[in-house]
C-alpha atoms as a PDB file:
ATOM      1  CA  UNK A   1       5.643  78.230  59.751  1.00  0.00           C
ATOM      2  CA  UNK A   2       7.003  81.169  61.361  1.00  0.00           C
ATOM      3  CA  UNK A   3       9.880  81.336  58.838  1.00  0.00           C
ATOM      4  CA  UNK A   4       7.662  81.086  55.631  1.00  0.00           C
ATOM      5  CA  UNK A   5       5.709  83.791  57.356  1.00  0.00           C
ATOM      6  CA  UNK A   6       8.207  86.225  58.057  1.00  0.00           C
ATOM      7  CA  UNK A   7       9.474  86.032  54.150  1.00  0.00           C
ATOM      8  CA  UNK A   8       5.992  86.421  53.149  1.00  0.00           C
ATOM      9  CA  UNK A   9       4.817  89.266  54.851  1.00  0.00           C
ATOM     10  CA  UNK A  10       7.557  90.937  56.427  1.00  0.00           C
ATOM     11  CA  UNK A  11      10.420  90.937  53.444  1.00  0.00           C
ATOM     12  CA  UNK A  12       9.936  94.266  51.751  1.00  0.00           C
ATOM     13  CA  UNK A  13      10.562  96.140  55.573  1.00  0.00           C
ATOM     14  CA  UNK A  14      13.634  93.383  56.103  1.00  0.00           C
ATOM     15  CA  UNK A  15      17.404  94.634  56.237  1.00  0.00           C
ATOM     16  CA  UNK A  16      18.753  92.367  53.430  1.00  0.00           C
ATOM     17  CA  UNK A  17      21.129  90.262  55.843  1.00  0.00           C
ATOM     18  CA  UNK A  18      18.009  89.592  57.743  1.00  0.00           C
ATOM     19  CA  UNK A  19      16.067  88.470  54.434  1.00  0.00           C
ATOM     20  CA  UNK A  20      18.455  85.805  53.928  1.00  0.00           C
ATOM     21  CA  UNK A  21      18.568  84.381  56.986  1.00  0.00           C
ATOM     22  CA  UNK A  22      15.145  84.132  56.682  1.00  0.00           C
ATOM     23  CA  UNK A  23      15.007  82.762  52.711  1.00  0.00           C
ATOM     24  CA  UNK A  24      17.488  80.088  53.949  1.00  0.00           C
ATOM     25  CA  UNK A  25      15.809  79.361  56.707  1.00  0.00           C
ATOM     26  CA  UNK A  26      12.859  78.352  54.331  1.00  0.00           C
ATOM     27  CA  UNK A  27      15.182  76.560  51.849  1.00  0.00           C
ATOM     28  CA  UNK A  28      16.411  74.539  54.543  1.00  0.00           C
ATOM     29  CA  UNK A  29      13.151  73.914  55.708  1.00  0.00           C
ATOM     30  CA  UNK A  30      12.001  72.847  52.327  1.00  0.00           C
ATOM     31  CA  UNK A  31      15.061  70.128  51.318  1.00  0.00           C
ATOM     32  CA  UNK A  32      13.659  68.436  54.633  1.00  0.00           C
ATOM     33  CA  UNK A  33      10.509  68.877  53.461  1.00  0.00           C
ATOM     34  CA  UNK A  34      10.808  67.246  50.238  1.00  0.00           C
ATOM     35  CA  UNK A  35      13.444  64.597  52.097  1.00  0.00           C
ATOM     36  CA  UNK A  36      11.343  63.472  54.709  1.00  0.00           C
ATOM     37  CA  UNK A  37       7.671  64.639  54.614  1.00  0.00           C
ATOM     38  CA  UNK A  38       6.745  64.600  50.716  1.00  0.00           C
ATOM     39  CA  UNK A  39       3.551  65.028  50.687  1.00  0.00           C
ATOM     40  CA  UNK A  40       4.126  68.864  52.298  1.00  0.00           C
ATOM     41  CA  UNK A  41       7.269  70.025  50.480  1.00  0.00           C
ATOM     42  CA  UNK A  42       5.374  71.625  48.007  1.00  0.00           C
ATOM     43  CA  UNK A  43       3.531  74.338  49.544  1.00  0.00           C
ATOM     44  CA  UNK A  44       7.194  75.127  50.772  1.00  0.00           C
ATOM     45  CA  UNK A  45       8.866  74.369  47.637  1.00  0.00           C
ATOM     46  CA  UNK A  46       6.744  76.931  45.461  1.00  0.00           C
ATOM     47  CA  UNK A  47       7.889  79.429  47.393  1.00  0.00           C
ATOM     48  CA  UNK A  48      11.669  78.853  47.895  1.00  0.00           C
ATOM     49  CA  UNK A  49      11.297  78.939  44.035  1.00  0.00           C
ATOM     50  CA  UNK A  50      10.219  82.150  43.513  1.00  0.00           C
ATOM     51  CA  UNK A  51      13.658  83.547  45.760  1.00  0.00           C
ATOM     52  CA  UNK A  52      16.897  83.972  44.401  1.00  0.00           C
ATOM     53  CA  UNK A  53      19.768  83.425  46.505  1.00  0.00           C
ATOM     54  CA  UNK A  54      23.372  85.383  46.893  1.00  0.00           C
ATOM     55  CA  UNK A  55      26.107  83.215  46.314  1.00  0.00           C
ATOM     56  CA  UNK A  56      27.171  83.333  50.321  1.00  0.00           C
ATOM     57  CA  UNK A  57      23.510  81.721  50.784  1.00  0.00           C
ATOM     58  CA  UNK A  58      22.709  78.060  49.619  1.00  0.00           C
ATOM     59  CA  UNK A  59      22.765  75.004  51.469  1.00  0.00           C
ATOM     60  CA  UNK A  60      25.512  75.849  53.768  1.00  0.00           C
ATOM     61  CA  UNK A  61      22.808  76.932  56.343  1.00  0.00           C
ATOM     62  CA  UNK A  62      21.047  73.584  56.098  1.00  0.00           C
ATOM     63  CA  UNK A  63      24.540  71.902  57.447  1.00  0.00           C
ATOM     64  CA  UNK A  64      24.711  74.754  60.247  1.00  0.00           C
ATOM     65  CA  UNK A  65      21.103  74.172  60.631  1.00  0.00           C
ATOM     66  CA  UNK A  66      20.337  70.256  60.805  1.00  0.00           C
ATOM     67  CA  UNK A  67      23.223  68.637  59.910  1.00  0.00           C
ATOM     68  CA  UNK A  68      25.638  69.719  62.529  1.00  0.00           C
ATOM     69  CA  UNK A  69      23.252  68.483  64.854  1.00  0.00           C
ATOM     70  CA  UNK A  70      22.287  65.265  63.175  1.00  0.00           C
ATOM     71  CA  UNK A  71      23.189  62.181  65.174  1.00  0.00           C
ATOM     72  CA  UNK A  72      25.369  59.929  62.488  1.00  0.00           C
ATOM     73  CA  UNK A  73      25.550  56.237  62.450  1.00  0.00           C
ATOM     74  CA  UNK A  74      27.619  54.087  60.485  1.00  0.00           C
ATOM     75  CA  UNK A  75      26.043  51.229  58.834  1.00  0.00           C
ATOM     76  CA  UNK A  76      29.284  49.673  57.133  1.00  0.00           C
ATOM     77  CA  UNK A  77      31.023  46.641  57.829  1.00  0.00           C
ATOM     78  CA  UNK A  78      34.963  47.180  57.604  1.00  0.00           C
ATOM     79  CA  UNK A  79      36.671  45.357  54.882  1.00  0.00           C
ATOM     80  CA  UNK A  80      39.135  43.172  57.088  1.00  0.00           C
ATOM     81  CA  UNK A  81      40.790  39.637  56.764  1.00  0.00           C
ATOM     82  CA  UNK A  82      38.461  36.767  57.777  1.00  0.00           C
ATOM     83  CA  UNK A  83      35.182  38.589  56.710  1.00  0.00           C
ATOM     84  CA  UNK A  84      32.462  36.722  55.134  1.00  0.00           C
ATOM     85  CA  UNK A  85      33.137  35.460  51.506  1.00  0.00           C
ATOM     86  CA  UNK A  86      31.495  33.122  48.638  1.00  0.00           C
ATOM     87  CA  UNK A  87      33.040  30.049  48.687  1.00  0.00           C
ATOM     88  CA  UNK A  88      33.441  30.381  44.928  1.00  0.00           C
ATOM     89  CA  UNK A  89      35.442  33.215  44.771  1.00  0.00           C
ATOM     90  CA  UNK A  90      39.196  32.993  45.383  1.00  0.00           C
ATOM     91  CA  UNK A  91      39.271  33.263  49.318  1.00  0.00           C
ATOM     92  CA  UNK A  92      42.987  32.527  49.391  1.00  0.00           C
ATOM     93  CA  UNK A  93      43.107  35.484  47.127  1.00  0.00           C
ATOM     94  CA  UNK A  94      42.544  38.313  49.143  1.00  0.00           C
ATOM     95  CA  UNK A  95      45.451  39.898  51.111  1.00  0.00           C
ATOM     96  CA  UNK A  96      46.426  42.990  53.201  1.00  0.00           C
ATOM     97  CA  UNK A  97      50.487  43.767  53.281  1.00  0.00           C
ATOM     98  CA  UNK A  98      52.515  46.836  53.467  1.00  0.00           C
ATOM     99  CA  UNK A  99      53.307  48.448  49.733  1.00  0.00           C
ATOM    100  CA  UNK A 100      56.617  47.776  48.707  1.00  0.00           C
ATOM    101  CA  UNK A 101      58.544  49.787  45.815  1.00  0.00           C
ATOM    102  CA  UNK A 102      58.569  49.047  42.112  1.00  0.00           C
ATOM    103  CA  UNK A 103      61.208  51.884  41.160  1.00  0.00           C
ATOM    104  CA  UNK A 104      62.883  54.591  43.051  1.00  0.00           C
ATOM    105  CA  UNK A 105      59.883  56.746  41.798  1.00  0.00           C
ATOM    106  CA  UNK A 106      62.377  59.206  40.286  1.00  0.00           C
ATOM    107  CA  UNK A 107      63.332  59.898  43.716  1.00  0.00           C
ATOM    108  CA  UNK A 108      67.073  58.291  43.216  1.00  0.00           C
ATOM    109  CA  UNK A 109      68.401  55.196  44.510  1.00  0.00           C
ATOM    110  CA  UNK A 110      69.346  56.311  47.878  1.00  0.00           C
ATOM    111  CA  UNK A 111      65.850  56.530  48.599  1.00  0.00           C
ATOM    112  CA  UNK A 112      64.275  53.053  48.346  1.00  0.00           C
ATOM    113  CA  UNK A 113      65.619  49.853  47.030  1.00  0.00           C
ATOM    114  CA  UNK A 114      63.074  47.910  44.708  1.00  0.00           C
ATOM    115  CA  UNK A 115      61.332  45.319  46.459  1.00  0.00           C
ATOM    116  CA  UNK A 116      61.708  47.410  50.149  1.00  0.00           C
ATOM    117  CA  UNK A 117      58.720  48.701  52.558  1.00  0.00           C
ATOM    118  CA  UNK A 118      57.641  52.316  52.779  1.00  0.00           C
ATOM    119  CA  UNK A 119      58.514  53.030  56.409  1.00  0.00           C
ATOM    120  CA  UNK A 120      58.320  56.039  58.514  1.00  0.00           C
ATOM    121  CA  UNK A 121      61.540  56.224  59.848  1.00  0.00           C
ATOM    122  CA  UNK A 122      63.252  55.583  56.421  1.00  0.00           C
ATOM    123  CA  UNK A 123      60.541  57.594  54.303  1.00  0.00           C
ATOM    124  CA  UNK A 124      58.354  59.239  56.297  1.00  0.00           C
ATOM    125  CA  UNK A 125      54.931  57.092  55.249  1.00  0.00           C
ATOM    126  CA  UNK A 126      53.480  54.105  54.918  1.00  0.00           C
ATOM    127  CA  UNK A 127      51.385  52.507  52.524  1.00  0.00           C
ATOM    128  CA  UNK A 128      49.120  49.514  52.073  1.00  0.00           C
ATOM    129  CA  UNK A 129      48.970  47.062  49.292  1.00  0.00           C
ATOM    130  CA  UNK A 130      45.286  45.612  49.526  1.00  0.00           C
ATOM    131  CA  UNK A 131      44.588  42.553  46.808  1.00  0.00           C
ATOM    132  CA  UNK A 132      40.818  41.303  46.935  1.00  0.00           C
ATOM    133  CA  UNK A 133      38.962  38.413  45.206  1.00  0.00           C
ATOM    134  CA  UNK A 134      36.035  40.428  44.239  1.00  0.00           C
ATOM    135  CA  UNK A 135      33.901  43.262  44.299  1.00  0.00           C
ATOM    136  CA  UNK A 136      30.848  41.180  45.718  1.00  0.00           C
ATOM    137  CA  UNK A 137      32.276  41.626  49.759  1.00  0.00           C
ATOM    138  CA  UNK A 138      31.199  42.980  52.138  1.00  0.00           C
ATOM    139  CA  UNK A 139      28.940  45.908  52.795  1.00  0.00           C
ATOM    140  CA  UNK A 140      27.716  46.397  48.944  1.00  0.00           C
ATOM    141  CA  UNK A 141      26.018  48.200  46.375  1.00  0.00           C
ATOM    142  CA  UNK A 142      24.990  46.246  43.612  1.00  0.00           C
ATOM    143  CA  UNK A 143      24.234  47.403  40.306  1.00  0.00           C
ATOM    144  CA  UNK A 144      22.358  45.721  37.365  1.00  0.00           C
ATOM    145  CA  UNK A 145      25.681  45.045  35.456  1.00  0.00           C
ATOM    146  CA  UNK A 146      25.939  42.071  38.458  1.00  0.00           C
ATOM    147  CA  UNK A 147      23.463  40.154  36.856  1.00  0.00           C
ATOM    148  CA  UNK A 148      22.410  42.061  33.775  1.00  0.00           C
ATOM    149  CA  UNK A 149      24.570  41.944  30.861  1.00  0.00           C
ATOM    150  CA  UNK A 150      23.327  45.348  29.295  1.00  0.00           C
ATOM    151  CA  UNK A 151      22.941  46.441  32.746  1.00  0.00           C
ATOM    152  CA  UNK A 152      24.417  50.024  34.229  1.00  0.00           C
ATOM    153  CA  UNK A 153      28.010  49.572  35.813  1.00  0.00           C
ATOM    154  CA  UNK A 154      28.379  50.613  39.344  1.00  0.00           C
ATOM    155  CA  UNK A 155      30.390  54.051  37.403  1.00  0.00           C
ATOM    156  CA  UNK A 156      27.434  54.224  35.248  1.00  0.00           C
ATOM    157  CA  UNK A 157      25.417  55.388  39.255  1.00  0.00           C
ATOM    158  CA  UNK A 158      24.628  58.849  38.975  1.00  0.00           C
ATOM    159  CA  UNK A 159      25.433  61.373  41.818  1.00  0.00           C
ATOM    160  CA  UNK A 160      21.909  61.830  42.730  1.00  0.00           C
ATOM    161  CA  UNK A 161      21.739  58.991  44.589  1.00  0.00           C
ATOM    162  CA  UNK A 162      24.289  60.036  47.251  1.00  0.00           C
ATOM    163  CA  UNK A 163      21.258  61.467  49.931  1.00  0.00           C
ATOM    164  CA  UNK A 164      18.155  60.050  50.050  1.00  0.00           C
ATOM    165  CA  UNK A 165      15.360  59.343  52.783  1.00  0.00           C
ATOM    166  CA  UNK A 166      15.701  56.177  54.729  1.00  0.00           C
ATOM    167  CA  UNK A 167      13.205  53.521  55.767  1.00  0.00           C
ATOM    168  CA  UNK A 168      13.686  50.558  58.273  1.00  0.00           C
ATOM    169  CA  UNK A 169      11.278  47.695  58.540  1.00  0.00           C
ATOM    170  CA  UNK A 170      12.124  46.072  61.516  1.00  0.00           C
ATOM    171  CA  UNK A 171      11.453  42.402  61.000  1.00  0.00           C
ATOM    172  CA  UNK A 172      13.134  41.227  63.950  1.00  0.00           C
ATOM    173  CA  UNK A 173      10.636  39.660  65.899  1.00  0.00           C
ATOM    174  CA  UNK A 174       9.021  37.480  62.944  1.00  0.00           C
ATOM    175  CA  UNK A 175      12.860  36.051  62.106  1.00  0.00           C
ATOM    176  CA  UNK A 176      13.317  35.394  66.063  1.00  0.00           C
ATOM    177  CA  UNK A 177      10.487  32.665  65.467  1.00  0.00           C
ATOM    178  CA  UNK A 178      11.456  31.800  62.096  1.00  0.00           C
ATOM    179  CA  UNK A 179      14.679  32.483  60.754  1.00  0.00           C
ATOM    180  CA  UNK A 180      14.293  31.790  57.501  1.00  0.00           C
ATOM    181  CA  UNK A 181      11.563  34.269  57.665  1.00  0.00           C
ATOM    182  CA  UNK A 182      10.862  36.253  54.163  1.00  0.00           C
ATOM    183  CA  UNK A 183       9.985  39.577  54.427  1.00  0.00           C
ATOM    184  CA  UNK A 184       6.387  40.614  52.959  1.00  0.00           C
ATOM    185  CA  UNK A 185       4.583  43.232  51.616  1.00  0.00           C
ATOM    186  CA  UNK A 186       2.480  43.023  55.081  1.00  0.00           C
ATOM    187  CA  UNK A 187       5.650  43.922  56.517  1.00  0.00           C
ATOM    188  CA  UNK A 188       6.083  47.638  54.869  1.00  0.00           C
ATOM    189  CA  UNK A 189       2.033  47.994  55.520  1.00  0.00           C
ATOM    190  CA  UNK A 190       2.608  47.646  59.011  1.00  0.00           C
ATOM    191  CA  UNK A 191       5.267  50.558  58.452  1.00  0.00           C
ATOM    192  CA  UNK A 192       2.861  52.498  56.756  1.00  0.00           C
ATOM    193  CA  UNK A 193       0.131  52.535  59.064  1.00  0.00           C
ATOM    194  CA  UNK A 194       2.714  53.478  61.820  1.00  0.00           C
ATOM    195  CA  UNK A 195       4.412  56.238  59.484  1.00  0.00           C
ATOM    196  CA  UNK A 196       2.679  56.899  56.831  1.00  0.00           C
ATOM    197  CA  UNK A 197       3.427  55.616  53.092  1.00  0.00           C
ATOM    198  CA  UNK A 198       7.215  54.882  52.147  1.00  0.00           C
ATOM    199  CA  UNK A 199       8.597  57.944  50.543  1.00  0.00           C
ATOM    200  CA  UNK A 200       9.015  57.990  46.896  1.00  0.00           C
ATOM    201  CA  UNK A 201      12.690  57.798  45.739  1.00  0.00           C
ATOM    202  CA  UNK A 202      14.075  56.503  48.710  1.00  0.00           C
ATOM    203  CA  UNK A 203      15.656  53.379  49.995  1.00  0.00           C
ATOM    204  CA  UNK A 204      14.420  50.865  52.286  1.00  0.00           C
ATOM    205  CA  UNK A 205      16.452  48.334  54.627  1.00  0.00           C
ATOM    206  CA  UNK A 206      15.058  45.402  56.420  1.00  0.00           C
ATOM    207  CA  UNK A 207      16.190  45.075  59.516  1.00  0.00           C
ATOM    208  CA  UNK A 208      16.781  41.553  61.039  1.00  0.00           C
ATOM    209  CA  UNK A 209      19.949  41.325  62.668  1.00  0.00           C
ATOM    210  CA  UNK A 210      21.728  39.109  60.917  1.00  0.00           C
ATOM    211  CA  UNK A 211      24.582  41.475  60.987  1.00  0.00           C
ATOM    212  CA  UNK A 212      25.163  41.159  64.957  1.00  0.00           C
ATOM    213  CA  UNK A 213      27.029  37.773  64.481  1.00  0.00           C
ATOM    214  CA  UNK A 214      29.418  39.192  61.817  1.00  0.00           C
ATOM    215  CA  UNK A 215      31.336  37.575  60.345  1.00  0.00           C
ATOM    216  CA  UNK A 216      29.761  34.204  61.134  1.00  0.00           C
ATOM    217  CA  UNK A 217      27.260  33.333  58.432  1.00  0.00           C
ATOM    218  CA  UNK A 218      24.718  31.857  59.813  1.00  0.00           C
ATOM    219  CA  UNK A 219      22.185  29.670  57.793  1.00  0.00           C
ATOM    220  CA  UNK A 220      19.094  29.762  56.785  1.00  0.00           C
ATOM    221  CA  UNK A 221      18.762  33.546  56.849  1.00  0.00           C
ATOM    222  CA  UNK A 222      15.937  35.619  56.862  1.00  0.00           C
ATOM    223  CA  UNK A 223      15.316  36.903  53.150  1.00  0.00           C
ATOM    224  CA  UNK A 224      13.465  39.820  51.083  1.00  0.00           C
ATOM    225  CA  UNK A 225      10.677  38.155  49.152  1.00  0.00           C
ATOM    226  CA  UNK A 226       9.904  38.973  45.637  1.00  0.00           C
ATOM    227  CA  UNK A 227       6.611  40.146  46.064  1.00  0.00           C
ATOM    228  CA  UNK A 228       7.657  43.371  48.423  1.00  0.00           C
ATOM    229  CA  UNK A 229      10.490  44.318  46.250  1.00  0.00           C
ATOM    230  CA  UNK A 230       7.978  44.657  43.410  1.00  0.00           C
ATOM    231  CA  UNK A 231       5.870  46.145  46.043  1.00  0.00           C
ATOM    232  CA  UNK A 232       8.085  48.442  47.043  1.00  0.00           C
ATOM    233  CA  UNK A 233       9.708  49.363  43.131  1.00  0.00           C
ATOM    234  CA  UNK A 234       6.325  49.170  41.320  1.00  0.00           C
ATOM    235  CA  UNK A 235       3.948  50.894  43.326  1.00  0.00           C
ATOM    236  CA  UNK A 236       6.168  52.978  46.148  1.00  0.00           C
ATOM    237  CA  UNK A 237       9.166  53.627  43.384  1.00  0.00           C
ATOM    238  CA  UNK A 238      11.747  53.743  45.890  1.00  0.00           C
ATOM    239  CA  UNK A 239      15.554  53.925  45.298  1.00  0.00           C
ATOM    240  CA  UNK A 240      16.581  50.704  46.304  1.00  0.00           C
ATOM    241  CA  UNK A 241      16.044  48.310  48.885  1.00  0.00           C
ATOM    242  CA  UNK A 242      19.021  46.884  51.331  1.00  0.00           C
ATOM    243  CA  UNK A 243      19.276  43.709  53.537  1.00  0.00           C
ATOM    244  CA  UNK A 244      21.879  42.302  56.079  1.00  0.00           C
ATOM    245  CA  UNK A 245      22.983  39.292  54.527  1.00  0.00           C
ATOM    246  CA  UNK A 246      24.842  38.650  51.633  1.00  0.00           C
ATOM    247  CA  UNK A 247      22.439  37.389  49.520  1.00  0.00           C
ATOM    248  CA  UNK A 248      18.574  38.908  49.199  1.00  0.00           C
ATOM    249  CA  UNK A 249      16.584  35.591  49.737  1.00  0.00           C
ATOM    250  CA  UNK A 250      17.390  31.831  49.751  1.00  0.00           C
ATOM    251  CA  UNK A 251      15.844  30.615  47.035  1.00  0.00           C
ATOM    252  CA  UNK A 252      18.086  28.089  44.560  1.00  0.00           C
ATOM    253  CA  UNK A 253      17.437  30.853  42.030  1.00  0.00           C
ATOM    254  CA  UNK A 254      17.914  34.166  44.046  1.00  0.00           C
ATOM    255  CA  UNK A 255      14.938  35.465  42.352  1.00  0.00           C
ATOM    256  CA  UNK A 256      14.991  38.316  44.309  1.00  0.00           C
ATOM    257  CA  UNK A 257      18.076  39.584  42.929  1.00  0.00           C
ATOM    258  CA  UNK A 258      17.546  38.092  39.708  1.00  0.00           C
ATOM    259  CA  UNK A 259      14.020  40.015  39.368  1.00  0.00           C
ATOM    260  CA  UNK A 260      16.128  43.550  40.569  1.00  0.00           C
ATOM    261  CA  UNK A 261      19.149  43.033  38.524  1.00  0.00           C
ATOM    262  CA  UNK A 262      17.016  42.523  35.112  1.00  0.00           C
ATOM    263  CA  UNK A 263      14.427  45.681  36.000  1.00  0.00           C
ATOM    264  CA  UNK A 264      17.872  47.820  36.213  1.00  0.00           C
ATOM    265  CA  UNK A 265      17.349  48.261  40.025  1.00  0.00           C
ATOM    266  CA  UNK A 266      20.449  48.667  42.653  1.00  0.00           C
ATOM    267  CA  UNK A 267      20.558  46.715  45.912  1.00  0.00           C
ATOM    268  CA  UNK A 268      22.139  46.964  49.119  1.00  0.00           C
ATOM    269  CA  UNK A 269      23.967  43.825  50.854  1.00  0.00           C
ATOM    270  CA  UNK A 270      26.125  43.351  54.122  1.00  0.00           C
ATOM    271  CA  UNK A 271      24.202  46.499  56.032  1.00  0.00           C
ATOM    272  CA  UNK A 272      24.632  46.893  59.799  1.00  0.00           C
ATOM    273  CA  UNK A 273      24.150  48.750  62.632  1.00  0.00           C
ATOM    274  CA  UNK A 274      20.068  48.707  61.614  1.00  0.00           C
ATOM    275  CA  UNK A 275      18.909  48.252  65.395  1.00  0.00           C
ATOM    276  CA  UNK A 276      20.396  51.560  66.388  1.00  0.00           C
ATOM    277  CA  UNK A 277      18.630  53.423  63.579  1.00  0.00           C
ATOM    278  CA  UNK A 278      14.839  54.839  63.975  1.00  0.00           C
ATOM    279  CA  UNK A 279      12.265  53.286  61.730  1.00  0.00           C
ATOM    280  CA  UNK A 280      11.768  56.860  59.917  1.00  0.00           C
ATOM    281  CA  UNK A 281      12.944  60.296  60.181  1.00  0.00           C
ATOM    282  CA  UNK A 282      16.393  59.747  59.167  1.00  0.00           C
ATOM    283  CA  UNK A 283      18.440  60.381  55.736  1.00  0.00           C
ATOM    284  CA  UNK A 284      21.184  57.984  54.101  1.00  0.00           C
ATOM    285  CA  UNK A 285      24.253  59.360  52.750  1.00  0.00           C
ATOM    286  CA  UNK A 286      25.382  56.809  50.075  1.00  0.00           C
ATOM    287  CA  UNK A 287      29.213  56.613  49.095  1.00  0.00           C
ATOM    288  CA  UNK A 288      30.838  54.223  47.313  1.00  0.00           C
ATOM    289  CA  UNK A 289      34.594  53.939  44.821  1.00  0.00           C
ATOM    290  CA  UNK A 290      33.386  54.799  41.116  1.00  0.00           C
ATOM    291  CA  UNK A 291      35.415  51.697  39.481  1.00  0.00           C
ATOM    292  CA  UNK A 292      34.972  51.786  35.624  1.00  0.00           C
ATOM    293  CA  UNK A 293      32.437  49.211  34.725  1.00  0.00           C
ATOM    294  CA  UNK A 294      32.733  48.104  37.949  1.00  0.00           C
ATOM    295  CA  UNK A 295      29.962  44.895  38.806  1.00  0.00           C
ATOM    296  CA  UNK A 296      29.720  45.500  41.926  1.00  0.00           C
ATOM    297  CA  UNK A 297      30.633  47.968  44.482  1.00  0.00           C
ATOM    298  CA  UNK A 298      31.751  48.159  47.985  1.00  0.00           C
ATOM    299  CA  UNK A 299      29.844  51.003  49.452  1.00  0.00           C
ATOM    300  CA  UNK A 300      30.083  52.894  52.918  1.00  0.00           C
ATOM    301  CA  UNK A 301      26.308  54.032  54.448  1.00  0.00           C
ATOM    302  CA  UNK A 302      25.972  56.191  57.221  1.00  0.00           C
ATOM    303  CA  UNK A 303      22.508  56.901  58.309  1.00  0.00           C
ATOM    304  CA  UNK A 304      21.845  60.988  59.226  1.00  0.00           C
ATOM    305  CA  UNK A 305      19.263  60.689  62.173  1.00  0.00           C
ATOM    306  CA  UNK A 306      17.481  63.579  64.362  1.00  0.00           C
ATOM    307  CA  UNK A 307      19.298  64.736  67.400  1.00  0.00           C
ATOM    308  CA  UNK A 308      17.438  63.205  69.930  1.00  0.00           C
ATOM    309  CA  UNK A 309      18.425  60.014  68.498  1.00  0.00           C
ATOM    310  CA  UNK A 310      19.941  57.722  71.117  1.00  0.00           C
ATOM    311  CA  UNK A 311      22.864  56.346  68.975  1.00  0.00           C
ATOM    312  CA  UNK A 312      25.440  57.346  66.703  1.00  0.00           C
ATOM    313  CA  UNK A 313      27.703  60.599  67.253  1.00  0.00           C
ATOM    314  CA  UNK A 314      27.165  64.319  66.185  1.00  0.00           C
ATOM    315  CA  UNK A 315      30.061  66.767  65.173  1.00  0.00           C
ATOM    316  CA  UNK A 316      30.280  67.938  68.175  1.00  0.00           C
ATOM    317  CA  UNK A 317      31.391  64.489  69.296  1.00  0.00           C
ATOM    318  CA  UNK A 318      33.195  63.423  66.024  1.00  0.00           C
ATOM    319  CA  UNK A 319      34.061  66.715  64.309  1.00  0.00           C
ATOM    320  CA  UNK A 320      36.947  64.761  61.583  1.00  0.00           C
ATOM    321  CA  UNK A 321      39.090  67.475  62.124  1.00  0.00           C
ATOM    322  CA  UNK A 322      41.778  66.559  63.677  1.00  0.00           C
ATOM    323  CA  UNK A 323      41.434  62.798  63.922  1.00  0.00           C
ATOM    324  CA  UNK A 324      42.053  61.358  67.084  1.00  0.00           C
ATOM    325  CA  UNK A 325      45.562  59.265  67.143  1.00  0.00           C
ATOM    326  CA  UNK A 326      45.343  55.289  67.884  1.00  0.00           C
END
């Protein structure tokens, strides 16, 4: 309030490095806005409209703002040896070596014989040669092309999808006393009345903590009924929806996922870390490899949550830059 008030009645009189601080105070305040609270970015957004912004400006003060501060928690299984896999797929297939040479590279023949390992001592580096079975492992996105055969590819995803609002229903407590629990439209009401309604465009994960036992796949698991993902696509037009397990319900037909795929909706499989994340308030950053008509796609979520938030790390704590060594 105080910082649409001091652009709107106090800009004329304001030095101009003052004005700016102030304008991107207000932008930043209106991209959380329109993240998190909807229903009030408006009021904001009509007037970051109207101001036009020097090229030093933009979003950079939203990072220095919020984001530096944000508490960040991972929600990605690592792709490792032994993780969970279909039984159909080639199990035996998938492998994790060192990278061994196919030439000199141009590089001459003193430098590596064909057939040898990259070392450090010999080279300098190392490198990894990673074969897997599939790109259905793991923590996932799933686009339509998994079940649809005119469906978008996972390089067909466009970039807007990378930061959206995040939702968790927790449905914990109704899989403790039945674990093949489905989860219900009932479910996101309950959310509702505690939160208010699920933001448009953003993506929902049901929490039930299958993911703690990773990588043992336990059976029957809770699932996603049908009815709340039409719920939640129909009449809340979210993003997409994610679950812990591998699969989005138990039925012998997947309907669930069958129903997604052939509306051209994404899905997210293989999510963890859910009990450390609030129910609302946080954002999801969304990354995943663009592989050219890719089916499937592993993905890497990290939820951005309020500082006050008891887990995850800031970057303060976790700043990337250097790395720490192992």
């Amino acid at each position: 309030h105080d910082c649409v008030e001091m652009i709107e009645t106090r800009a004329p009189s304001l030095e101009r490095e003052r004005f700016w601080r102030a304008a991107a105070c207000c932008n930043a305040l209106c991209l959380v806005a329109f993240l998190l609270i909807p229903s009030r970015a408006p009021a904001l957004a009509s007037l970051a409209t109207a101001l036009t912004f020097p090229a030093e400006a933009g979003y950079h003060s939203v990072f220095s703002s919020f984001f530096s501060h944000a508490k960040y928690i991972d929600l990605t299984h690592a792709i490792e040896p032994g993780m969970p896999l279909w039984a159909a797929f080639d199990t035996a297939g998938m492998r994790f070596s060192a990278a061994r040479a196919g030439s000199d590279g141009g590089m001459g023949a003193d430098f590596i014989d064909t057939g040898a390992e990259f070392t450090y001592a010999r080279h300098g580096f190392i490198a990894q040669q990673v074969t897997l079975p599939t790109d259905q492992m793991g923590t996932q996105l799933d686009p339509p092309a998994h079940w649809n055969e005119y469906g978008a590819t996972i390089s067909d995803v466009p970039p807007t999808v990378s930061l959206r609002p995040l939702v968790v229903v927790d449905v914990t407590p109704k899989v403790a006393a039945e674990p093949a629990y489905f989860a219900q439209r009932a479910d996101v009401e309950e959310w509702e009345a505690r939160h208010g309604r699920v933001p448009e465009g953003s993506v929902v994960f049901f929490r039930t903590d299958w993911s703690k036992v990773w990588p043992e796949e336990p059976f029957p698991f809770a699932s996603v009924g049908l009815p709340v993902l039409k719920f939640l696509h129909e009449e809340r037009r979210i993003l997409f929806h994610g679950h812990e397990p591998l699969d989005t319900d138990s039925t012998d037909s997947l309907e669930g996922e069958a129903w997604l795929m052939h509306h051209d909706f994404l899905q997210a499989e293989g999510v963890a870390n859910l009990d450390q994340v609030p129910e609302m308030g946080c954002l999801l950053s969304i990354g995943f490899p663009k592989i050219k008509g890719g089916s499937g796609g592993y993905a890497r979520y990290v939820a951005i949550c309020p500082p006050d938030t008891p887990s995850g790390v800031s970057v303060a704590n976790a700043p990337g830059a250097p790395l720490p060594r192992q």
